[in-house]
N, C-alpha and C. Protein backbone atom coordinates (compact mmCIF):
# COMPACT_ATOMS: atom_id res chain seq x y z
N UNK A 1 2.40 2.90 -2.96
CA UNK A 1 2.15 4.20 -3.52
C UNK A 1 0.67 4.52 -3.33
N UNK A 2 0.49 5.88 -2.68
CA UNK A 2 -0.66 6.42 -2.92
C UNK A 2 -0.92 7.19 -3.73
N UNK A 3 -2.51 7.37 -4.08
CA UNK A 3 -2.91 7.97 -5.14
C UNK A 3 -4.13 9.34 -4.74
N UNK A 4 -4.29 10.30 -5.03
CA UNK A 4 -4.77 11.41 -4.11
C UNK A 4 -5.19 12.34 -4.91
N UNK A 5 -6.31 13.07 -4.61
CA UNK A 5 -6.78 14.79 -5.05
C UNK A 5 -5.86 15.43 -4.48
N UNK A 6 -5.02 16.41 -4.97
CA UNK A 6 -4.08 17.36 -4.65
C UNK A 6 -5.34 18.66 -4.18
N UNK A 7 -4.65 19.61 -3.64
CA UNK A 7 -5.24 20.85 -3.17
C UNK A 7 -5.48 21.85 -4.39
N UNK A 8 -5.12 22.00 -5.22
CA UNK A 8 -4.89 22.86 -6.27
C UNK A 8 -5.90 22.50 -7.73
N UNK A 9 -6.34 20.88 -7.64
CA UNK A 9 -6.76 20.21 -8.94
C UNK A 9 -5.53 19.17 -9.42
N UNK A 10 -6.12 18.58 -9.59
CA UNK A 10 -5.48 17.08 -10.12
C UNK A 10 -5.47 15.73 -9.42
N UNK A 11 -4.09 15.02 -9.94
CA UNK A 11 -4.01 13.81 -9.16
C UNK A 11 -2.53 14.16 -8.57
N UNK A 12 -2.23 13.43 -7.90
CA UNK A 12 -0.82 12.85 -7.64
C UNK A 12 -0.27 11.69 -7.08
N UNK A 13 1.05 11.29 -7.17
CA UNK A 13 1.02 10.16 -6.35
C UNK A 13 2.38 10.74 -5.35
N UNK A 14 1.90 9.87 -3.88
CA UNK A 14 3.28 9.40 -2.96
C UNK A 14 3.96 8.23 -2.22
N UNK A 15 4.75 7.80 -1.76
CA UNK A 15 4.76 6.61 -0.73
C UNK A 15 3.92 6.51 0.10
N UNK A 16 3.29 5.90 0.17
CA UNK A 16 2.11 4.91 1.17
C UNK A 16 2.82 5.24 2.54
N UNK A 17 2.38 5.10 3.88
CA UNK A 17 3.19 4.69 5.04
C UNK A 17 2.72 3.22 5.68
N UNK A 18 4.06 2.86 5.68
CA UNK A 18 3.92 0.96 6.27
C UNK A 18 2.76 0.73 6.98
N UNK A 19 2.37 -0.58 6.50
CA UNK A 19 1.19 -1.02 7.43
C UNK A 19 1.70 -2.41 7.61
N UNK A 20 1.70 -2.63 9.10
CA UNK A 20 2.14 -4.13 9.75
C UNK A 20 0.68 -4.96 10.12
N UNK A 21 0.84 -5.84 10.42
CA UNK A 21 -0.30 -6.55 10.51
C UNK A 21 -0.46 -8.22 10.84
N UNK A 22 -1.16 -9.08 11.48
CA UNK A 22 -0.44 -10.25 11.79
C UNK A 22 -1.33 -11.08 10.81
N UNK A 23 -2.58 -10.87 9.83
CA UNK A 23 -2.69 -11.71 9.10
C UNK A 23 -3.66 -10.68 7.83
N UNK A 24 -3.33 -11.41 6.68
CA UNK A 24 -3.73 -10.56 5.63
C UNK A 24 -5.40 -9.81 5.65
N UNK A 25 -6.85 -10.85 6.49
CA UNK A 25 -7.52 -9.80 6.86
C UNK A 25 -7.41 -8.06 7.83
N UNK A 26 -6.34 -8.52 8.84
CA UNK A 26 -6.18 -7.69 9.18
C UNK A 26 -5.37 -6.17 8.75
N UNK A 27 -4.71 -6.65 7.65
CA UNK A 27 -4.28 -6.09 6.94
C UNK A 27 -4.70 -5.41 6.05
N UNK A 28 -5.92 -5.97 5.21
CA UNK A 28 -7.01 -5.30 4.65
C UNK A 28 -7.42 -4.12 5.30
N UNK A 29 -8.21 -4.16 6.59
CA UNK A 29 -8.80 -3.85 6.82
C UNK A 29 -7.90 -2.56 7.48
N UNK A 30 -7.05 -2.51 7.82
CA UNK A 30 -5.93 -0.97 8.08
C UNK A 30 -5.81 -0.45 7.16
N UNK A 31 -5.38 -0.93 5.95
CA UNK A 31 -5.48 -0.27 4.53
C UNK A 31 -6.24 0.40 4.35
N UNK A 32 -7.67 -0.28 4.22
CA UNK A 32 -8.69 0.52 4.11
C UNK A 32 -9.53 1.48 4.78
N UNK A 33 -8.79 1.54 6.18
CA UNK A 33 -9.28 2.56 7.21
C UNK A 33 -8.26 3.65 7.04
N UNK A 34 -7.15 3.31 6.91
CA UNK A 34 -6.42 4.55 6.63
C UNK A 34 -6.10 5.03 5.36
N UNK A 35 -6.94 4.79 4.43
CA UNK A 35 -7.03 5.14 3.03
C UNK A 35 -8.04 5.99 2.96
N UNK A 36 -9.26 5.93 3.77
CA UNK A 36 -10.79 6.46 3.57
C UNK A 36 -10.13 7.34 4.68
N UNK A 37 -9.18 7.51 6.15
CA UNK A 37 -9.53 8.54 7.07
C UNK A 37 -7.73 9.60 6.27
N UNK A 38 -7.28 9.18 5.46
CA UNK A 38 -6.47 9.67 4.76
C UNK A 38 -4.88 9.89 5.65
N UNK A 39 -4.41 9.16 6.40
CA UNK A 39 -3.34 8.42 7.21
C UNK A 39 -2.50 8.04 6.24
N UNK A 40 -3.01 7.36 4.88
CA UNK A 40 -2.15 6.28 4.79
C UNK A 40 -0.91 7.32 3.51
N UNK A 41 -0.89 8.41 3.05
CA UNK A 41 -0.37 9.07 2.49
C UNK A 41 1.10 9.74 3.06
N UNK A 42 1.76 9.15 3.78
CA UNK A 42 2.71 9.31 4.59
C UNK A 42 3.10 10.44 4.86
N UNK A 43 2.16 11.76 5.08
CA UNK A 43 2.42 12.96 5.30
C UNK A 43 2.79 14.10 3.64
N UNK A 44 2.40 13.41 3.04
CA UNK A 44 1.79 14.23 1.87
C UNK A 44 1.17 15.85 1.82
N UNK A 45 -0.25 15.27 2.63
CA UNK A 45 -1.16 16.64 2.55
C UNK A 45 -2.20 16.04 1.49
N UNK A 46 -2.56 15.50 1.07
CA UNK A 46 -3.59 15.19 -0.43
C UNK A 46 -4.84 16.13 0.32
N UNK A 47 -5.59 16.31 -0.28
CA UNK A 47 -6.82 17.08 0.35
C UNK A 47 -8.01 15.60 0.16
N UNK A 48 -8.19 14.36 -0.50
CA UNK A 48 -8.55 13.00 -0.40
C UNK A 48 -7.89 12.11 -1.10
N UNK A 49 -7.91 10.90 -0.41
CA UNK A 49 -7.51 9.97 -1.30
C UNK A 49 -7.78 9.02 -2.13
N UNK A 50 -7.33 8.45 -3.27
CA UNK A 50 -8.39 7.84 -4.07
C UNK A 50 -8.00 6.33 -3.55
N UNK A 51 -6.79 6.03 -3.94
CA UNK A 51 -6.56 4.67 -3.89
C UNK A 51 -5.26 4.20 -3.76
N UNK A 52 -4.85 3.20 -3.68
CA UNK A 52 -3.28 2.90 -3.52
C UNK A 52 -2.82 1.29 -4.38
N UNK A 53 -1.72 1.37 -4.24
CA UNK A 53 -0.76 0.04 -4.65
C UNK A 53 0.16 -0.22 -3.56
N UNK A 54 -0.08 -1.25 -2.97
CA UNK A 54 0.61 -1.95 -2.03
C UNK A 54 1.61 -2.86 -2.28
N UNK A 55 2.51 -2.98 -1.92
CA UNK A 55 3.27 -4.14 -1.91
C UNK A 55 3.33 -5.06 -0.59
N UNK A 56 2.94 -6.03 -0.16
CA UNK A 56 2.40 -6.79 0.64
C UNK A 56 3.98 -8.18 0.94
N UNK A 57 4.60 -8.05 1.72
CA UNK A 57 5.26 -8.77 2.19
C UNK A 57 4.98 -9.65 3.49
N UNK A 58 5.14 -11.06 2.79
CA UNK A 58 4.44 -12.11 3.92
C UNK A 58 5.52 -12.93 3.84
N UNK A 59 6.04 -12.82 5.34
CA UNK A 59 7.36 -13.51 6.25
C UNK A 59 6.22 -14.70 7.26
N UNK A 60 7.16 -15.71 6.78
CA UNK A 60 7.11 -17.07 7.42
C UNK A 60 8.45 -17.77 7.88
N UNK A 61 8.20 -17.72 9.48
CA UNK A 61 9.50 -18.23 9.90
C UNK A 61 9.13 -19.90 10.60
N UNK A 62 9.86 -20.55 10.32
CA UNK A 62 9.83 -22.04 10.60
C UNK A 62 10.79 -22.29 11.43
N UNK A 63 11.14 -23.09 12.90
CA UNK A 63 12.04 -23.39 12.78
C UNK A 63 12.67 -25.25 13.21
N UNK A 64 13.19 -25.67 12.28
CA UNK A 64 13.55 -27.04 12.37
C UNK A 64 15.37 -27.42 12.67
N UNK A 65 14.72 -28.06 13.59
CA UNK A 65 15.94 -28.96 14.26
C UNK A 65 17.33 -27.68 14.57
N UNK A 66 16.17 -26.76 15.60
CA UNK A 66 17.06 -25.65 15.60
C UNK A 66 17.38 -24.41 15.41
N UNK A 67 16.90 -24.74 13.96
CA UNK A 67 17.53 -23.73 13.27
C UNK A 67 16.21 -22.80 12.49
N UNK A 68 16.40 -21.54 12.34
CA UNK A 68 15.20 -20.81 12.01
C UNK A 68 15.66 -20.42 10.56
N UNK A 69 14.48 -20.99 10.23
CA UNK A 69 14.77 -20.89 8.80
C UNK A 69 13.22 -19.64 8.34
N UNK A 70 13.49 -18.74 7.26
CA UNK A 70 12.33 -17.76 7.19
C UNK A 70 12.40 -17.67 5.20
N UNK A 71 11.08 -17.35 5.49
CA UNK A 71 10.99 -17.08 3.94
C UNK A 71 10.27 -16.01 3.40
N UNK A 72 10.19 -15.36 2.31
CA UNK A 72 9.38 -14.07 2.47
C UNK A 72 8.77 -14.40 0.84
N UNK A 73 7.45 -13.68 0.82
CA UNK A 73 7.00 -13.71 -0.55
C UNK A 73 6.39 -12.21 -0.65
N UNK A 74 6.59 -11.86 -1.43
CA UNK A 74 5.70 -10.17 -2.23
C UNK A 74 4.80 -10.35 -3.70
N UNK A 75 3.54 -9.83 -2.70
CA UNK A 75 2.83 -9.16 -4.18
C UNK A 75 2.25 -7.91 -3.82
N UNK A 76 1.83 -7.49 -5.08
CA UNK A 76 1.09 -6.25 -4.77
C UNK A 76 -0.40 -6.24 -5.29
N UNK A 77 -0.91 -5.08 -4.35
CA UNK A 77 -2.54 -5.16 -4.82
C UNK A 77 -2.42 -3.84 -4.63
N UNK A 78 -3.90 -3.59 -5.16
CA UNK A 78 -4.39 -2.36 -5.50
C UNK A 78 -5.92 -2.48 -4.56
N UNK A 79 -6.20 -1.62 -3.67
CA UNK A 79 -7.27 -0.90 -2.76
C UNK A 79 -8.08 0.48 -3.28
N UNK A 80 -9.14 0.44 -3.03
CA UNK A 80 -9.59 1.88 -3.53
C UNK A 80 -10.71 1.53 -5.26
N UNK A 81 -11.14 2.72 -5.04
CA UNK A 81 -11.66 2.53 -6.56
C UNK A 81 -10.76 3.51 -7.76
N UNK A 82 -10.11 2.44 -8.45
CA UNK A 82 -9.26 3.28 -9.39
C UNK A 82 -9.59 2.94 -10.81
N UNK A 83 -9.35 3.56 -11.46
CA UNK A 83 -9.34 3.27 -12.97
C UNK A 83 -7.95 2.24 -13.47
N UNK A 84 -8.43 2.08 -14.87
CA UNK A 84 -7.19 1.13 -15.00
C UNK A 84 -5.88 2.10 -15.45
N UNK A 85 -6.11 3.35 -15.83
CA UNK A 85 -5.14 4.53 -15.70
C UNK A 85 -4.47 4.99 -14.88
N UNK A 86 -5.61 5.25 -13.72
CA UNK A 86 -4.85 5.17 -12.30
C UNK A 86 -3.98 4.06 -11.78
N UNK A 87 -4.56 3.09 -12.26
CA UNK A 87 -3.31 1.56 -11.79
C UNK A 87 -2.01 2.00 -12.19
N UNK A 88 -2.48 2.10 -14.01
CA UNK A 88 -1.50 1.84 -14.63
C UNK A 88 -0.56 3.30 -14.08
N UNK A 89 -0.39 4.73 -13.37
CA UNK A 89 0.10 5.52 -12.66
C UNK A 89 0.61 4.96 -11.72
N UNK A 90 0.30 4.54 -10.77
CA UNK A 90 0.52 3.97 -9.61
C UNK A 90 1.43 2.97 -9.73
N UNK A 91 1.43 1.92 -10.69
CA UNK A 91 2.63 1.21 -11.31
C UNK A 91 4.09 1.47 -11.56
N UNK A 92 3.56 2.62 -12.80
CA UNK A 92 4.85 3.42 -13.10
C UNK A 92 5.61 4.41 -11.93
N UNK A 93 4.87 4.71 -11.09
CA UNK A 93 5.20 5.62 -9.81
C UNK A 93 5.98 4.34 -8.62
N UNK A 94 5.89 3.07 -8.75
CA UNK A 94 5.67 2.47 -7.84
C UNK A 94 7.51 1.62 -8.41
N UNK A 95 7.51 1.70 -10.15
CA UNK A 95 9.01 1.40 -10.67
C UNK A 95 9.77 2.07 -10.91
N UNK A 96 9.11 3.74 -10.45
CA UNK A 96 10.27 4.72 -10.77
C UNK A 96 11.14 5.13 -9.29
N UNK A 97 10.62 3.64 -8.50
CA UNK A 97 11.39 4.80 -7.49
C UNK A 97 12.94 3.65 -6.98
């Protein structure tokens, strides 16, 4: 979920658009380029953006005696400078959907 100055006054939030990446610096660092050049709002419109909540999925595939075995883990972080209000938005926006 992103978090954004609307055109009119206020805040709002929307879905983020996917960011792939082959290791978590690199991943950072797309986040945060397309957060500051305002990309990462998945066609929104925000007029800027403040900050986001990510959910970060990291797939590890192994494979032994054969057989491919994969595992996945999720967390989420928060990018941007937000308040703990804004988190706590971005949260609730992020379980209401």
């Amino acid at each position: 979920m992103v978090l954004g100055n609307l055109w009119g006054g206020g805040q709002g939030s929307y879905e983020a658009c996917q960011q792939l990446a082959g290791s978590k610096e690199k991943l950072d660092e797309q986040i945060n380029a397309a957060l500051k050049d305002g990309s990462l709002d998945g066609g929104m419109g925000f007029q800027s953006l403040v900050g986001t909540l990510m959910v970060i999925e990291t797939i590890e595939t192994r494979i032994i005696d054969g057989k491919t075995f994969i595992a996945k883990e999720y967390d989420t972080e928060f990018y941007g400078e937000l308040t703990d209000e804004q988190q706590d938005h971005l949260e609730w926006s992020l379980d209401s959907q």
